[in-house]
PDB file of N, CA and C in Angstrom:
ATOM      1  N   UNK A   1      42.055 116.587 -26.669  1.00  0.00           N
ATOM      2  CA  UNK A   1      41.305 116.091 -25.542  1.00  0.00           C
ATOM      3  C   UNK A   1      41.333 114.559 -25.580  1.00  0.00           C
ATOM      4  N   UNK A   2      41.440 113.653 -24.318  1.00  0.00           N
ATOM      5  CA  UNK A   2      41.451 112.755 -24.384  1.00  0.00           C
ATOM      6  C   UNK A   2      39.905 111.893 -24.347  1.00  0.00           C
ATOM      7  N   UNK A   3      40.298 110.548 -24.679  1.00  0.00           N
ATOM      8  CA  UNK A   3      39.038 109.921 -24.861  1.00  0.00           C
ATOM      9  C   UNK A   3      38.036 110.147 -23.040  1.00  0.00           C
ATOM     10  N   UNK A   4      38.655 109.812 -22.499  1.00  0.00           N
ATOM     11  CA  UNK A   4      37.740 109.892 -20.947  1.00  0.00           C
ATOM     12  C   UNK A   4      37.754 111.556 -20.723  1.00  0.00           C
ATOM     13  N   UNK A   5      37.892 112.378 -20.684  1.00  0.00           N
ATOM     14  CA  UNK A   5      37.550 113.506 -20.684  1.00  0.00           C
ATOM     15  C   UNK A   5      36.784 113.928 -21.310  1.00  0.00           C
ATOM     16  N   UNK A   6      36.400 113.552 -22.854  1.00  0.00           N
ATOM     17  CA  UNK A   6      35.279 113.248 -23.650  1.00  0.00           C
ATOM     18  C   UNK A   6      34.056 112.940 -22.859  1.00  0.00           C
ATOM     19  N   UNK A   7      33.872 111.697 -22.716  1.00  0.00           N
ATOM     20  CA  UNK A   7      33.201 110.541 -22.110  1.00  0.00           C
ATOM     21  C   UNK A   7      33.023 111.230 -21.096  1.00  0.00           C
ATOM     22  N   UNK A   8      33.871 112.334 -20.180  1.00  0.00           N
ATOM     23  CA  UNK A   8      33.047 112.632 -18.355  1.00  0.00           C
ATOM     24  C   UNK A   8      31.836 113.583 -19.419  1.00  0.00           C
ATOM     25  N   UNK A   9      32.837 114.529 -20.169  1.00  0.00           N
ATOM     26  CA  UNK A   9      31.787 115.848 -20.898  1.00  0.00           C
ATOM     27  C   UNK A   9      30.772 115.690 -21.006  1.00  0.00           C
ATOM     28  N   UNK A  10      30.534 114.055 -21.948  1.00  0.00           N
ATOM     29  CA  UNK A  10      29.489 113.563 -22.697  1.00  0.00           C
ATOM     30  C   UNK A  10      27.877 112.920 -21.409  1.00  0.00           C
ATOM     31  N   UNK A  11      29.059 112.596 -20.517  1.00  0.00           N
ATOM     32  CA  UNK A  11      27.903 112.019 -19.538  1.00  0.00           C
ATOM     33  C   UNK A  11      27.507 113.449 -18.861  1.00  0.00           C
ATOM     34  N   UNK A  12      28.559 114.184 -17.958  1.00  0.00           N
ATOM     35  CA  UNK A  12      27.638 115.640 -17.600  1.00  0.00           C
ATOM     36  C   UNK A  12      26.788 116.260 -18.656  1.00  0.00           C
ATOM     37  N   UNK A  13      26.804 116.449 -19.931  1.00  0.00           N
ATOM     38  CA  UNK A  13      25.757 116.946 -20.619  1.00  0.00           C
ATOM     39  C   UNK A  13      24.829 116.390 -20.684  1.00  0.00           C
ATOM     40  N   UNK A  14      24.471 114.723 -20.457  1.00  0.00           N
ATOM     41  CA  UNK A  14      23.516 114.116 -20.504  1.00  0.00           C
ATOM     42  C   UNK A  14      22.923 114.752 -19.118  1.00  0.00           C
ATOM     43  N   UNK A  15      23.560 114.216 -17.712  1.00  0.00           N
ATOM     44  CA  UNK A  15      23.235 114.660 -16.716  1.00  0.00           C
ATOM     45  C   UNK A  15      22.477 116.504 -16.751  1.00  0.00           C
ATOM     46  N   UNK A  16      22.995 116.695 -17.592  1.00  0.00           N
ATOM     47  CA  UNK A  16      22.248 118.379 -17.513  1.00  0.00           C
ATOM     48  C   UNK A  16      21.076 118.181 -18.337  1.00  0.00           C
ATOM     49  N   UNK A  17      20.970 117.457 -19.791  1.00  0.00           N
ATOM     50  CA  UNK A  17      19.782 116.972 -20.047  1.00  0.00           C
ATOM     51  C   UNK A  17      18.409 116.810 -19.048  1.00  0.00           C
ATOM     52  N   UNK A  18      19.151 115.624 -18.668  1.00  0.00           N
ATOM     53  CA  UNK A  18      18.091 114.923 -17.048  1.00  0.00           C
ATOM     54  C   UNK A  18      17.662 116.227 -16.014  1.00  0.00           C
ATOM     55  N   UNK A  19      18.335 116.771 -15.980  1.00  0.00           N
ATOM     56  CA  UNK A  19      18.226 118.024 -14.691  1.00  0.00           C
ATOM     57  C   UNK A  19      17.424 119.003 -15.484  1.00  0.00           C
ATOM     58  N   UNK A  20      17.575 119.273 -16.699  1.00  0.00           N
ATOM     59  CA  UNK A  20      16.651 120.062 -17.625  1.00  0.00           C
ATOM     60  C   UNK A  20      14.681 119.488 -17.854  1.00  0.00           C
ATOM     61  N   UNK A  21      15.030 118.424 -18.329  1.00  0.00           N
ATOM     62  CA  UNK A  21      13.595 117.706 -18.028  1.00  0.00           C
ATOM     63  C   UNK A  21      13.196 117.625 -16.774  1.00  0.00           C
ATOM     64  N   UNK A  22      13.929 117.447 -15.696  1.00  0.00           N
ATOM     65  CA  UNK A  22      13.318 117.287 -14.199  1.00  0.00           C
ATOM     66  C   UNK A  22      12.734 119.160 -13.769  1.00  0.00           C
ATOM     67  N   UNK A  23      13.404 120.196 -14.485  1.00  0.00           N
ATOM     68  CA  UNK A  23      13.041 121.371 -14.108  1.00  0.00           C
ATOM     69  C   UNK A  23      12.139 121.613 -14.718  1.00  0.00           C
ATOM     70  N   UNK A  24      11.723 121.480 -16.163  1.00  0.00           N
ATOM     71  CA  UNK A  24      10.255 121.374 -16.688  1.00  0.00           C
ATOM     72  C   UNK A  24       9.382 120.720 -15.467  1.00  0.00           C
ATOM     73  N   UNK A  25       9.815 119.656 -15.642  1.00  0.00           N
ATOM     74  CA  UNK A  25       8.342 119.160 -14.560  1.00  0.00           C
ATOM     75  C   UNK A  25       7.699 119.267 -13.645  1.00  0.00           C
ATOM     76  N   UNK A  26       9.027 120.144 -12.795  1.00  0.00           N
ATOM     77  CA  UNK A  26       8.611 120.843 -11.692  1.00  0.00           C
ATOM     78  C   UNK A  26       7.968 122.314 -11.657  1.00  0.00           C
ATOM     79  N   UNK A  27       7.982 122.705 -12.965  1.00  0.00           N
ATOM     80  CA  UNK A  27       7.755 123.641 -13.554  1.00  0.00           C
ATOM     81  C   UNK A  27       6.224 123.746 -13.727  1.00  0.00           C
ATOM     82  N   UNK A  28       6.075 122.563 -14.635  1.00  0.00           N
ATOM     83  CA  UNK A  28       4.695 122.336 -14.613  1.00  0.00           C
ATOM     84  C   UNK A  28       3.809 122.009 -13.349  1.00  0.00           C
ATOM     85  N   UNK A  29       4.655 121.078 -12.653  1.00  0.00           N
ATOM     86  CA  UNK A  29       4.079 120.717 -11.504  1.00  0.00           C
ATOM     87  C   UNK A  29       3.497 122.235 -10.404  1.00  0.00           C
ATOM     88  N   UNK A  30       4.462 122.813 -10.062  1.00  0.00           N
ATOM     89  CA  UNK A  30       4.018 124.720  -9.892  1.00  0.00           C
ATOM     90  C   UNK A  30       3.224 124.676 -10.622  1.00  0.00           C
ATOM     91  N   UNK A  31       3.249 125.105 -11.772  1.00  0.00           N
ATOM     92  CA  UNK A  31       1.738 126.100 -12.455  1.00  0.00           C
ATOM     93  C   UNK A  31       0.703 124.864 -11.965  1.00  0.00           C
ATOM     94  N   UNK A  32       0.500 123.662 -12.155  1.00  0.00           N
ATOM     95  CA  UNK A  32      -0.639 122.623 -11.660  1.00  0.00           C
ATOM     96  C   UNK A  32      -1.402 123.066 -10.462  1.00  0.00           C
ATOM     97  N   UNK A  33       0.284 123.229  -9.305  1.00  0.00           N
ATOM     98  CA  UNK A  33      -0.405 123.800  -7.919  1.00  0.00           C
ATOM     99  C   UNK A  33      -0.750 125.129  -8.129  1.00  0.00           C
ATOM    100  N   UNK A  34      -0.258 126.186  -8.725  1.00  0.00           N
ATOM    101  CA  UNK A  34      -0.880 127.658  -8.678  1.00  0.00           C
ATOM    102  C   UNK A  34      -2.255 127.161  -9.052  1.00  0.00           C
ATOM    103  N   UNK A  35      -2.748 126.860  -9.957  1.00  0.00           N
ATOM    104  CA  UNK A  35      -4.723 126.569 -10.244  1.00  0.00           C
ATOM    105  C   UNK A  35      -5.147 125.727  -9.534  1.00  0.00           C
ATOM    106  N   UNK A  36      -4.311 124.979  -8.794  1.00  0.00           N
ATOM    107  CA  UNK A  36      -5.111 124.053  -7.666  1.00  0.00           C
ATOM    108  C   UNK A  36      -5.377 125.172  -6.063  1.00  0.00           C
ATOM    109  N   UNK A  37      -4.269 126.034  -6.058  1.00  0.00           N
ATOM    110  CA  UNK A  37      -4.815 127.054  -5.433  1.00  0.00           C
ATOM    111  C   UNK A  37      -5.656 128.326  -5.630  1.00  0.00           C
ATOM    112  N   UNK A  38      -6.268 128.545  -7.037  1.00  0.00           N
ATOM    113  CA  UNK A  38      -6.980 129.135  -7.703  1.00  0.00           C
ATOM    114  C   UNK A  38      -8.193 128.821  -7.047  1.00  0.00           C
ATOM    115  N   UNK A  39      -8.038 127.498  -7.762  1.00  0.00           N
ATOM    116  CA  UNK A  39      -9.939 126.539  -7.603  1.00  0.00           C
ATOM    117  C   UNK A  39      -9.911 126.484  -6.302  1.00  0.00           C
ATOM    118  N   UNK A  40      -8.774 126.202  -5.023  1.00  0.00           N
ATOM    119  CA  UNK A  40      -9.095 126.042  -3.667  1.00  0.00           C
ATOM    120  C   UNK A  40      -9.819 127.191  -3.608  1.00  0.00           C
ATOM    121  N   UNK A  41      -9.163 128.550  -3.176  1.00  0.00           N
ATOM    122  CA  UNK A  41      -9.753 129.777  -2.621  1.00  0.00           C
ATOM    123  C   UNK A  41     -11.227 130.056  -3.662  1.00  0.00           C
ATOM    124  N   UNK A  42     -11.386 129.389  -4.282  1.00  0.00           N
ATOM    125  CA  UNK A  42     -13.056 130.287  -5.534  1.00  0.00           C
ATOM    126  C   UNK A  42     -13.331 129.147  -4.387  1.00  0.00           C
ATOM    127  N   UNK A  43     -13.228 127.695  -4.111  1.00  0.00           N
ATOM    128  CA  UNK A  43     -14.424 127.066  -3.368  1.00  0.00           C
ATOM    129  C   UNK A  43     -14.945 127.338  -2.169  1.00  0.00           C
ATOM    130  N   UNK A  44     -13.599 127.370  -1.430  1.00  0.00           N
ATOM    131  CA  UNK A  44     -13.811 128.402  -0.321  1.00  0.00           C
ATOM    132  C   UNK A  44     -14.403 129.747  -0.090  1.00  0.00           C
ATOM    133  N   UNK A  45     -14.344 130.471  -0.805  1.00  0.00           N
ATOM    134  CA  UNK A  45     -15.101 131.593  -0.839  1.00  0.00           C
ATOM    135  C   UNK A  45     -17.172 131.239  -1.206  1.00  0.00           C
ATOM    136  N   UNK A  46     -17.308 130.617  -2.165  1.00  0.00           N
ATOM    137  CA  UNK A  46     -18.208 130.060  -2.554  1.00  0.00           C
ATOM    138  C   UNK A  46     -19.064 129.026  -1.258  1.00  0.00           C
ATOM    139  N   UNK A  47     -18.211 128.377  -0.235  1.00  0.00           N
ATOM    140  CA  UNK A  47     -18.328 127.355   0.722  1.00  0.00           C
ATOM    141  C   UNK A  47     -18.812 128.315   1.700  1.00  0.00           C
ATOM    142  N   UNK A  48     -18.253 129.724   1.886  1.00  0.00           N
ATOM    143  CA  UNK A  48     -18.311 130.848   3.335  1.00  0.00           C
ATOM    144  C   UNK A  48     -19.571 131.302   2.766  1.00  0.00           C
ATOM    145  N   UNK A  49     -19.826 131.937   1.743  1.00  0.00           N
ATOM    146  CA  UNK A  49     -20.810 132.451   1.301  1.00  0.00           C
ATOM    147  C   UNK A  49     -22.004 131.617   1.446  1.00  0.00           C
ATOM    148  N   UNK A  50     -22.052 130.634   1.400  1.00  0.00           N
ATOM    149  CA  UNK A  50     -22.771 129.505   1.468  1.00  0.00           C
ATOM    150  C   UNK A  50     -23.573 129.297   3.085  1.00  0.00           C
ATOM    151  N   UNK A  51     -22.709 129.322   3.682  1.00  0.00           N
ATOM    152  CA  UNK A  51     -22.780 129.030   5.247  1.00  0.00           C
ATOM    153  C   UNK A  51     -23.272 130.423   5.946  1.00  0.00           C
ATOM    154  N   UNK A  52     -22.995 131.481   5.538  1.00  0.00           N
ATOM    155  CA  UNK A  52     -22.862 132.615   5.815  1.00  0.00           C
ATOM    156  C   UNK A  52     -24.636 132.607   5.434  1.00  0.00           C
ATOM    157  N   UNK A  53     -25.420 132.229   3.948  1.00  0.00           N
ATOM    158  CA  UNK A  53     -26.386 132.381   3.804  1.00  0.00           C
ATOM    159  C   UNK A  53     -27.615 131.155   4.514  1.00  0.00           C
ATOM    160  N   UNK A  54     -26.920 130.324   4.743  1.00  0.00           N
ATOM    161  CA  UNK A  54     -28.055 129.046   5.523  1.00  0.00           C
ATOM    162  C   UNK A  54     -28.208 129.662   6.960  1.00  0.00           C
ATOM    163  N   UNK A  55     -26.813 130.387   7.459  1.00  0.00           N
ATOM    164  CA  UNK A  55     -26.907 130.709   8.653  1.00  0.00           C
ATOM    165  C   UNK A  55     -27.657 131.961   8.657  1.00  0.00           C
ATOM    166  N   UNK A  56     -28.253 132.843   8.296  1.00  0.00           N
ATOM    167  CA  UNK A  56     -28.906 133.917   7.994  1.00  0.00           C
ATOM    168  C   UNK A  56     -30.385 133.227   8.005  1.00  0.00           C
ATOM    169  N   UNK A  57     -30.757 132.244   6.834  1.00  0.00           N
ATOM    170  CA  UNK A  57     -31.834 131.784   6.907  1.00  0.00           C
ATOM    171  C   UNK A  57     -32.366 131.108   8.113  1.00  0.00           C
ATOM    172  N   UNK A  58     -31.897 130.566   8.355  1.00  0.00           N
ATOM    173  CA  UNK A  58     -32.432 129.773   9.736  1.00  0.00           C
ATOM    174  C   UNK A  58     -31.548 130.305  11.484  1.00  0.00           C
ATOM    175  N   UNK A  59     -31.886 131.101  11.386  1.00  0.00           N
ATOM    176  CA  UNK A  59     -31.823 131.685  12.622  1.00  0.00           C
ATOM    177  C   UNK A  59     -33.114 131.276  13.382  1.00  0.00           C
ATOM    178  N   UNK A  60     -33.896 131.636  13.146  1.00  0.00           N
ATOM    179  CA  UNK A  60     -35.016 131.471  14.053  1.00  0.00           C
ATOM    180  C   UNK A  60     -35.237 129.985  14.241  1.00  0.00           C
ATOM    181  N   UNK A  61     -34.961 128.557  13.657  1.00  0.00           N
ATOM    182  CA  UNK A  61     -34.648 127.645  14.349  1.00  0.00           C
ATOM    183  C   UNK A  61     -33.059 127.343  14.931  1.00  0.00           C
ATOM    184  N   UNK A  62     -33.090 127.363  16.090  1.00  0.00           N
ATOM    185  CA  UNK A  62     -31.881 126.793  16.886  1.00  0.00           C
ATOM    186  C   UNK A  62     -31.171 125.589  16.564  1.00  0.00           C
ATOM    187  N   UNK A  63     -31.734 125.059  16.834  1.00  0.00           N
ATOM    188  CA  UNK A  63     -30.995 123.647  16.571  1.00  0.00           C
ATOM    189  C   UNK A  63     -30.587 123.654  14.711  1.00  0.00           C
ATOM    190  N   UNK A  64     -31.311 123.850  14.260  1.00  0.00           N
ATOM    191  CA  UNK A  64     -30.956 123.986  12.739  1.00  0.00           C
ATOM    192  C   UNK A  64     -29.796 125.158  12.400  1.00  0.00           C
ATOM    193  N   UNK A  65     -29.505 126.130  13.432  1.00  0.00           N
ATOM    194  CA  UNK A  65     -28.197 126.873  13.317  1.00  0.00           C
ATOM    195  C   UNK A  65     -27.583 126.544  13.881  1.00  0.00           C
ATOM    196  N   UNK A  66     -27.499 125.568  14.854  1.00  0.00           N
ATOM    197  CA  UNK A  66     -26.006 125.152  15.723  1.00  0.00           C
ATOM    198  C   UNK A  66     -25.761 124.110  14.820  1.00  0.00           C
ATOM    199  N   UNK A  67     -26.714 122.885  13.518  1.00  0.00           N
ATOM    200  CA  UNK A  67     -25.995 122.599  13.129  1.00  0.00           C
ATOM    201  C   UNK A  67     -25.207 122.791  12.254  1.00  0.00           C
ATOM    202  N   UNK A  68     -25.871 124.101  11.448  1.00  0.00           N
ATOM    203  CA  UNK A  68     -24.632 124.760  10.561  1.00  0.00           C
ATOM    204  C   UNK A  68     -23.981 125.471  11.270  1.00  0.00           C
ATOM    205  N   UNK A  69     -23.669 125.933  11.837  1.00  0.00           N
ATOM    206  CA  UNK A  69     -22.857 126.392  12.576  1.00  0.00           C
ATOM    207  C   UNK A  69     -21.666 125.599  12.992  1.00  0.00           C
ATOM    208  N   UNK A  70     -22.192 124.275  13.362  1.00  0.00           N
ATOM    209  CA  UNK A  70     -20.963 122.932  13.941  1.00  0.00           C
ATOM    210  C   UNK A  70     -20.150 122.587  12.431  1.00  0.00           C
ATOM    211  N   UNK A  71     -20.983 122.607  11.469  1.00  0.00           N
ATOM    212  CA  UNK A  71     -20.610 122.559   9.712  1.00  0.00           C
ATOM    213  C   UNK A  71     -19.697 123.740   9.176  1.00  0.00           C
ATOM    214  N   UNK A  72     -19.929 124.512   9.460  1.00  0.00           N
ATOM    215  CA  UNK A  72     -18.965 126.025   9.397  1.00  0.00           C
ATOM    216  C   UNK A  72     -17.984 125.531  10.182  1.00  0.00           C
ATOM    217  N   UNK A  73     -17.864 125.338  11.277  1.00  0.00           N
ATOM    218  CA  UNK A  73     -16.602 125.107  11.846  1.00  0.00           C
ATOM    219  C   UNK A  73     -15.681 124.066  11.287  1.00  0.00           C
ATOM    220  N   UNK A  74     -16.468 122.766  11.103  1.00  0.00           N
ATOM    221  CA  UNK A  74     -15.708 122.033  10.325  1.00  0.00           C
ATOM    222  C   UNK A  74     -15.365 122.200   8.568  1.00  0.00           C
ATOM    223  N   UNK A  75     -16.039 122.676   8.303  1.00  0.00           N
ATOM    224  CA  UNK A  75     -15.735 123.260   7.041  1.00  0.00           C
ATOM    225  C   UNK A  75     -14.081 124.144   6.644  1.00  0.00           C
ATOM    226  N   UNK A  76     -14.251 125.178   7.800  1.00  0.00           N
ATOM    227  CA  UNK A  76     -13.445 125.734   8.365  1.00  0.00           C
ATOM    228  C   UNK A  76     -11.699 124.980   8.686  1.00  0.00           C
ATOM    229  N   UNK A  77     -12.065 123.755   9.348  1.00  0.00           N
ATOM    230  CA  UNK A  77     -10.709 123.138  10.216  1.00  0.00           C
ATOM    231  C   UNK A  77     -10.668 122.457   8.506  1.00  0.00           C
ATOM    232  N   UNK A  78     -11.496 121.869   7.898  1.00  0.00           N
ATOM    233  CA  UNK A  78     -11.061 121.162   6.562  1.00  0.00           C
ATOM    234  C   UNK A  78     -10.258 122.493   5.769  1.00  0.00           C
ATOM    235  N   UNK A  79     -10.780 123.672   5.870  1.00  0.00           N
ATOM    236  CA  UNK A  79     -10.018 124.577   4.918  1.00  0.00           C
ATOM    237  C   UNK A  79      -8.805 124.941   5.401  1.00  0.00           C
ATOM    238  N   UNK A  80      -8.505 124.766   6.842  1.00  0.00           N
ATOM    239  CA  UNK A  80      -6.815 125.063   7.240  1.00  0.00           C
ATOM    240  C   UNK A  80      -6.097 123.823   6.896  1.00  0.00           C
ATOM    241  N   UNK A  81      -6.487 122.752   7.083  1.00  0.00           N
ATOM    242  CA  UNK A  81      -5.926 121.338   6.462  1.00  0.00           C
ATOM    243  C   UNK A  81      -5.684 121.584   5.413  1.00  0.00           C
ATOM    244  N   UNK A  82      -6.448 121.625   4.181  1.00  0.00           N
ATOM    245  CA  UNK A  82      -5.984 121.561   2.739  1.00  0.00           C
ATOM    246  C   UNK A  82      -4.769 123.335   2.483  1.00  0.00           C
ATOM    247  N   UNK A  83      -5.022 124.311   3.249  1.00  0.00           N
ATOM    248  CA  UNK A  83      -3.975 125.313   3.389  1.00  0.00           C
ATOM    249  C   UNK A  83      -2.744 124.991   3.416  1.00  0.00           C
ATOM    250  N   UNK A  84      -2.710 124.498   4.530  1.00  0.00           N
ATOM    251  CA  UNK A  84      -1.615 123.819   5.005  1.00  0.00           C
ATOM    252  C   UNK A  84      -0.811 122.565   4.415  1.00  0.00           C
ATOM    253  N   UNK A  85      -1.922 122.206   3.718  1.00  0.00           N
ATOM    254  CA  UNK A  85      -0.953 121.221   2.869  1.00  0.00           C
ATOM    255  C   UNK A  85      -0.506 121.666   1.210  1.00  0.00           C
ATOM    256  N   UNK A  86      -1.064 122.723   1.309  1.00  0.00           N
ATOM    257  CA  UNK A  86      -1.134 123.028  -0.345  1.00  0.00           C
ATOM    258  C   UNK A  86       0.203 124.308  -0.038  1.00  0.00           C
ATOM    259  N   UNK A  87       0.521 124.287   1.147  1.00  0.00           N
ATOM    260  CA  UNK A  87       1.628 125.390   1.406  1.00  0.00           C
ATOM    261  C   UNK A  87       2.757 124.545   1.424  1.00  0.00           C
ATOM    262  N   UNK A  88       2.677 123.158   1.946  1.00  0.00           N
ATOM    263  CA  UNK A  88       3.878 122.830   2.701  1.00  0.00           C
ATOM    264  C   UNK A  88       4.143 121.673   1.044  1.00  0.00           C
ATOM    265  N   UNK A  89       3.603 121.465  -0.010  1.00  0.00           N
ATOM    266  CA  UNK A  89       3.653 120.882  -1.546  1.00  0.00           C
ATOM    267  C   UNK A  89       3.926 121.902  -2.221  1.00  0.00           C
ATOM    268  N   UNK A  90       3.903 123.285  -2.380  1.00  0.00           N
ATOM    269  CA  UNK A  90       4.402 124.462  -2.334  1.00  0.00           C
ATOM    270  C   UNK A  90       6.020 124.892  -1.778  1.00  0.00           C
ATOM    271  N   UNK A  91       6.307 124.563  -1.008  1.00  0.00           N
ATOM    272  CA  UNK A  91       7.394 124.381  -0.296  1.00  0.00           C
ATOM    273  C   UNK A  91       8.588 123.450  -1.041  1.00  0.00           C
ATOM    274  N   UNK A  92       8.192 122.246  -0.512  1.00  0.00           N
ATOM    275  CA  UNK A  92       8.319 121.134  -1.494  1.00  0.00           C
ATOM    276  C   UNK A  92       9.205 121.541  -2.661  1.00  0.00           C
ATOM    277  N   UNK A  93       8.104 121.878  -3.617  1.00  0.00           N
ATOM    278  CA  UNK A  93       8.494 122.297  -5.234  1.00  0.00           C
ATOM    279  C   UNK A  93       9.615 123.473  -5.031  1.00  0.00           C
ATOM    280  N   UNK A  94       9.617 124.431  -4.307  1.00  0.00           N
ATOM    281  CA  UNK A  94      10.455 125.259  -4.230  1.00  0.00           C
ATOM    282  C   UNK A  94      11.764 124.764  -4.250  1.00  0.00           C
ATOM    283  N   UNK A  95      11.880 123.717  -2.787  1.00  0.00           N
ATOM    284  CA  UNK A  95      13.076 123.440  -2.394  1.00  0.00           C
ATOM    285  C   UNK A  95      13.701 121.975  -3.112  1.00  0.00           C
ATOM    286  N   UNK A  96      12.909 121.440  -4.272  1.00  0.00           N
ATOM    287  CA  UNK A  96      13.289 120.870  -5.684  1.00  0.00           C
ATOM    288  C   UNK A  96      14.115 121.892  -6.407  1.00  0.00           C
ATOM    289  N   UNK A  97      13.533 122.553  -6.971  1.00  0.00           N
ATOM    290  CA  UNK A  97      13.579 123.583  -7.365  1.00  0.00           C
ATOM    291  C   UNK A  97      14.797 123.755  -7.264  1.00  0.00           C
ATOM    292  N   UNK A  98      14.967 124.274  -6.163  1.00  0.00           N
ATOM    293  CA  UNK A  98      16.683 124.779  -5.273  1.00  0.00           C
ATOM    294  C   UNK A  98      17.529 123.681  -6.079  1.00  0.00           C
ATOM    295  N   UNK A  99      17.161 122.343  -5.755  1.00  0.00           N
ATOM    296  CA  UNK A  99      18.404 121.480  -5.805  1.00  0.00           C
ATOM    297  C   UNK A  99      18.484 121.454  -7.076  1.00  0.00           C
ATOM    298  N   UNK A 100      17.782 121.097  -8.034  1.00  0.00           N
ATOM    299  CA  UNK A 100      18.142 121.164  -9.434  1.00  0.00           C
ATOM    300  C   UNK A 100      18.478 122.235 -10.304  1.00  0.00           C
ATOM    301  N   UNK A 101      18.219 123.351  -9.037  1.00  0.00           N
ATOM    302  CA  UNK A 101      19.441 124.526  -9.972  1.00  0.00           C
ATOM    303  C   UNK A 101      20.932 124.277  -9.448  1.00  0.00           C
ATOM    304  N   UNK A 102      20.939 124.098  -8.499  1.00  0.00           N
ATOM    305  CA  UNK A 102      22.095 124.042  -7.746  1.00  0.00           C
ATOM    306  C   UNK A 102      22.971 122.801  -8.454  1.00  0.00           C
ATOM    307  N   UNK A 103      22.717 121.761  -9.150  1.00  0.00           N
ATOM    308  CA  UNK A 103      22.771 120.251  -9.601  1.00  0.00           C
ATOM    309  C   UNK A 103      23.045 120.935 -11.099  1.00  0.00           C
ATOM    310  N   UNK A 104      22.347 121.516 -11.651  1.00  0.00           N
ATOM    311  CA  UNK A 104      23.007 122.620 -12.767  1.00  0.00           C
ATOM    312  C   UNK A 104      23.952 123.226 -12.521  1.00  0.00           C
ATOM    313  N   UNK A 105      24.274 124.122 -12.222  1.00  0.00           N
ATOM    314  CA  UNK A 105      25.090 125.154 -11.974  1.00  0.00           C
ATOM    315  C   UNK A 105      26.434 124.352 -11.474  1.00  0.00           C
ATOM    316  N   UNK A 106      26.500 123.108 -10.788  1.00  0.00           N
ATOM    317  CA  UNK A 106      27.578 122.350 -10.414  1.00  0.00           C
ATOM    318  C   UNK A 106      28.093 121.360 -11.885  1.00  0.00           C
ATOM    319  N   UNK A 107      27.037 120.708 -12.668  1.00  0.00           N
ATOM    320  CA  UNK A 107      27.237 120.544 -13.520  1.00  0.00           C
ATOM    321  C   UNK A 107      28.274 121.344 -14.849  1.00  0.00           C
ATOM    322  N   UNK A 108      27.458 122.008 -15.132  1.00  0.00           N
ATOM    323  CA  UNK A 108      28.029 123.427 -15.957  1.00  0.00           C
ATOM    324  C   UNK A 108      29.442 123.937 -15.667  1.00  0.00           C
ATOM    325  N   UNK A 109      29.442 123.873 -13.938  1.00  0.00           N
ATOM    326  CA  UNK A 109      30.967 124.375 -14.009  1.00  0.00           C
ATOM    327  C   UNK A 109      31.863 122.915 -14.049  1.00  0.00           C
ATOM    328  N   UNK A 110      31.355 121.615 -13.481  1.00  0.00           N
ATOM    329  CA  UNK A 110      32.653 120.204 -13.940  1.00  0.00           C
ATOM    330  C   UNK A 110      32.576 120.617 -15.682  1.00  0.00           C
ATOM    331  N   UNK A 111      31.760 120.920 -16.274  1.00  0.00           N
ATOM    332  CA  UNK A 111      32.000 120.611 -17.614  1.00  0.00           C
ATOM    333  C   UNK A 111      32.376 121.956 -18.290  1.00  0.00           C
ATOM    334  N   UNK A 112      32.907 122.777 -18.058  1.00  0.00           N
ATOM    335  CA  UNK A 112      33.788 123.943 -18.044  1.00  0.00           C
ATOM    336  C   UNK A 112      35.232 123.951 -17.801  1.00  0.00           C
ATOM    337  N   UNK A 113      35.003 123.230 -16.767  1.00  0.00           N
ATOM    338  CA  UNK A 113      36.019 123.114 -16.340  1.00  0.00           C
ATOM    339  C   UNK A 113      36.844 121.911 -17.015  1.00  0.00           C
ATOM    340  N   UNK A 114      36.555 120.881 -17.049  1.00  0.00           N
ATOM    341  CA  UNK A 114      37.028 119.988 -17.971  1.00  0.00           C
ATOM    342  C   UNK A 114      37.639 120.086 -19.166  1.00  0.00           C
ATOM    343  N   UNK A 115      36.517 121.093 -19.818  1.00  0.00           N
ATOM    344  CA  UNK A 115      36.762 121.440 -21.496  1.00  0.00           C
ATOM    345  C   UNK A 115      37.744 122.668 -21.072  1.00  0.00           C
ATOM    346  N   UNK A 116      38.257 122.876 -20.347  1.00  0.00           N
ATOM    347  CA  UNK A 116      39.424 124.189 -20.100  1.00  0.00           C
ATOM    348  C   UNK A 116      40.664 122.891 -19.869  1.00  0.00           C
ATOM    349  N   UNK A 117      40.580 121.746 -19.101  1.00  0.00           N
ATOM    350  CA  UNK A 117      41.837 121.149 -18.687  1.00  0.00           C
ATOM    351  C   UNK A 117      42.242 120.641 -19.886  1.00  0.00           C
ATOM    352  N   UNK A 118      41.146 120.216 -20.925  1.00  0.00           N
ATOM    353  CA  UNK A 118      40.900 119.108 -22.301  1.00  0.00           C
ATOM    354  C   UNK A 118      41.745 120.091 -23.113  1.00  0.00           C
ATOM    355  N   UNK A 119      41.706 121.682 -22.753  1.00  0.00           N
ATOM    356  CA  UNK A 119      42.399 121.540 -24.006  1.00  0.00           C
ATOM    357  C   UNK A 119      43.674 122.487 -23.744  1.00  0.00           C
ATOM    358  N   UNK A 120      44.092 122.628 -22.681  1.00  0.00           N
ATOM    359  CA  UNK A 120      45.473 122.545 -21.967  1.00  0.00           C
ATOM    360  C   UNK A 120      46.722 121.570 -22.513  1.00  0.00           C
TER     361      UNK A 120
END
């Protein structure tokens, strides 16, 4: 094998290094968001239950249920916001994900392929 055929090998294995640590992190970064969507839905549930019981209590004043009631709703539009963003950072990581397998798997085969021409 020659010296620069060496030297591509040596740098794609580094490069697969790098792509190896970047898939840990995204790795971790997932499990981070899976318990950040854990703790979302327990607050939310905890937040409905909540509203669900002020609004029970105070029925018989009006104005004191339209304003939980106006609070439920916004409570509500805040919980499709953080949904929606905790789907589309979700997303995100996936389609990382994608590329740094794909950035592997292209790797792996130049340096296969190489070490097949290297020793031709």
């Amino acid at each position: 094998m020659n010296v620069a055929v060496e030297n591509k090998i040596d740098e794609l294995t580094r490069a697969l290094h790098n792509v190896t640590v970047l898939q840990e992190q995204n790795q971790t970064a997932q499990y981070r968001l899976e318990r950040k969507e854990q703790s979302w839905e327990e607050i939310n549930r905890h937040g409905s239950r909540l509203f669900d019981r002020l609004l029970s209590c105070w029925h018989k004043d009006r104005q004191m249920g339209l304003l939980f009631e106006d609070n439920k709703q916004e409570f509500w539009r805040f919980q499709q916001q953080n949904k929606y963003a905790l789907e589309e950072e979700k997303e995100q990581l996936m389609a990382d994900n994608r590329v740094l397998v794909d950035k592997e798997e292209a790797y792996h085969y130049e340096r296969r392929k190489l070490m097949m021409d290297g020793e031709l």
